[in-house]
Protein backbone atom coordinates (compact mmCIF):
# COMPACT_ATOMS: atom_id res chain seq x y z
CA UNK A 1 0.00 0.00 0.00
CA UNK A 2 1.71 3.42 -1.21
CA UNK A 3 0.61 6.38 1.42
CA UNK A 4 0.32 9.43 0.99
CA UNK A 5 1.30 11.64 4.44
CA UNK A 6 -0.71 14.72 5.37
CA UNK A 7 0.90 17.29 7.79
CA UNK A 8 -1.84 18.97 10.05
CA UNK A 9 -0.95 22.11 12.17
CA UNK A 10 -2.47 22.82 15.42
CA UNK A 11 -2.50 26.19 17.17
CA UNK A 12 -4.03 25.19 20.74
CA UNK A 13 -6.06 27.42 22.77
CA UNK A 14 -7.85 27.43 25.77
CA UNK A 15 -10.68 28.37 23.63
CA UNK A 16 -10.24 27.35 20.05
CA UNK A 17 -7.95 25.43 17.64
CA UNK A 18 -6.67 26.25 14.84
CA UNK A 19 -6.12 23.88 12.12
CA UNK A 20 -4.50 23.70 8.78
CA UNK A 21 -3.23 20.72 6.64
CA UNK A 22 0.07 20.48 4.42
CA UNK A 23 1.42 18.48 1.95
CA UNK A 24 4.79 18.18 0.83
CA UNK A 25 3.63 18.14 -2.85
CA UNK A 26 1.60 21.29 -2.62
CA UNK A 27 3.99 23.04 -0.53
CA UNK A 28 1.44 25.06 1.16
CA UNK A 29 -1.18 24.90 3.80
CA UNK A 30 -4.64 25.11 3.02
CA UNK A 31 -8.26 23.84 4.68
CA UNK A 32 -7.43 26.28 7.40
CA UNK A 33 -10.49 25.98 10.08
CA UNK A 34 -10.85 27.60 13.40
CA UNK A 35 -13.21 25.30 16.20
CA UNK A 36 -14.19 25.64 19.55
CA UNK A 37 -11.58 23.44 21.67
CA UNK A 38 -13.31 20.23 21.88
CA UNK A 39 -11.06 17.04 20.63
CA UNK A 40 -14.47 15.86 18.76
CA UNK A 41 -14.27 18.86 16.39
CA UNK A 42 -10.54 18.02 15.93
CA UNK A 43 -11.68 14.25 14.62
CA UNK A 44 -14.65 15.81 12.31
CA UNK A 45 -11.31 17.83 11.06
CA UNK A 46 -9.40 14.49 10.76
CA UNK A 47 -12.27 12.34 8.78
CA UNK A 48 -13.28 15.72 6.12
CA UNK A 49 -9.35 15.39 5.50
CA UNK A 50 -9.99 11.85 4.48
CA UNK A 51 -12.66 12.68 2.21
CA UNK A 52 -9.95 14.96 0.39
CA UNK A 53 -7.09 12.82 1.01
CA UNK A 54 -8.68 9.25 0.74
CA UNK A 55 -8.54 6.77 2.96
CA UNK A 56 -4.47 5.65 2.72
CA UNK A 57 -2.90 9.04 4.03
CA UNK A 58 -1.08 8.87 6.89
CA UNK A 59 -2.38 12.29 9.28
CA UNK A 60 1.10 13.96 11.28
CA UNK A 61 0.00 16.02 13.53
CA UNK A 62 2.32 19.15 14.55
CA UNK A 63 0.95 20.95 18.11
CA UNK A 64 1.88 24.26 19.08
CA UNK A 65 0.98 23.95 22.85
CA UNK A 66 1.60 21.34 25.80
CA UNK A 67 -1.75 20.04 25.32
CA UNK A 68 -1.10 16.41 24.86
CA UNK A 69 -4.37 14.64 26.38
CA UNK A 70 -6.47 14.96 23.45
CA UNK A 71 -4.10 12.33 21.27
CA UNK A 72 -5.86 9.22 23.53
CA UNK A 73 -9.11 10.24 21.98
CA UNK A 74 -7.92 9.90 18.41
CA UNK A 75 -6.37 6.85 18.30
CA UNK A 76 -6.05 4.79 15.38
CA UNK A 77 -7.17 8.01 13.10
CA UNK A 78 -3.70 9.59 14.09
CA UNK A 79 -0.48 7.35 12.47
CA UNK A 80 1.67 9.69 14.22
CA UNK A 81 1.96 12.85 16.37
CA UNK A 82 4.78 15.18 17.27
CA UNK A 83 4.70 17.71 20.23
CA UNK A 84 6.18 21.14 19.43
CA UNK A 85 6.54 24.14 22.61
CA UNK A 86 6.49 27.17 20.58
């Protein structure tokens, strides 16, 4: 199976999140959204990606905050996640 892998951005709020997606092959970000911070909008973020990205992307997940928790939630939709302090 030949994946495809999907970078998504996360600004972390108390708030809100801010989300984006990025591919290498675009070299841009694009389907920026802004949600109320609740991990459930996060996944309705993950699965419209799918519908865009079909069904063998891997989702990487970059986090600007030291918010961790919600990653137990979103297992198996997350491959992969890496925590970044900015």
């Amino acid at each position: 199976m030949n994946y495809n892998t999907v970078y998504v951005g996360m600004d972390v709020h108390k708030e809100s999140f801010s989300l984006c997606a990025y591919t290498i092959e675009a070299e841009k970000a694009s389907h920026y959204q802004r949600t109320e911070a609740d991990y459930k909008k996060v996944l309705n973020y993950l699965e419209f990606l799918r519908t865009i990205y079909g069904d063998d992307v891997i989702l990487s997940i970059l986090v600007y905050t030291f918010f961790t928790r919600m990653f137990d939630f979103m297992l198996p939709l997350v491959v992969k996640y890496s925590i970044v302090a900015a």
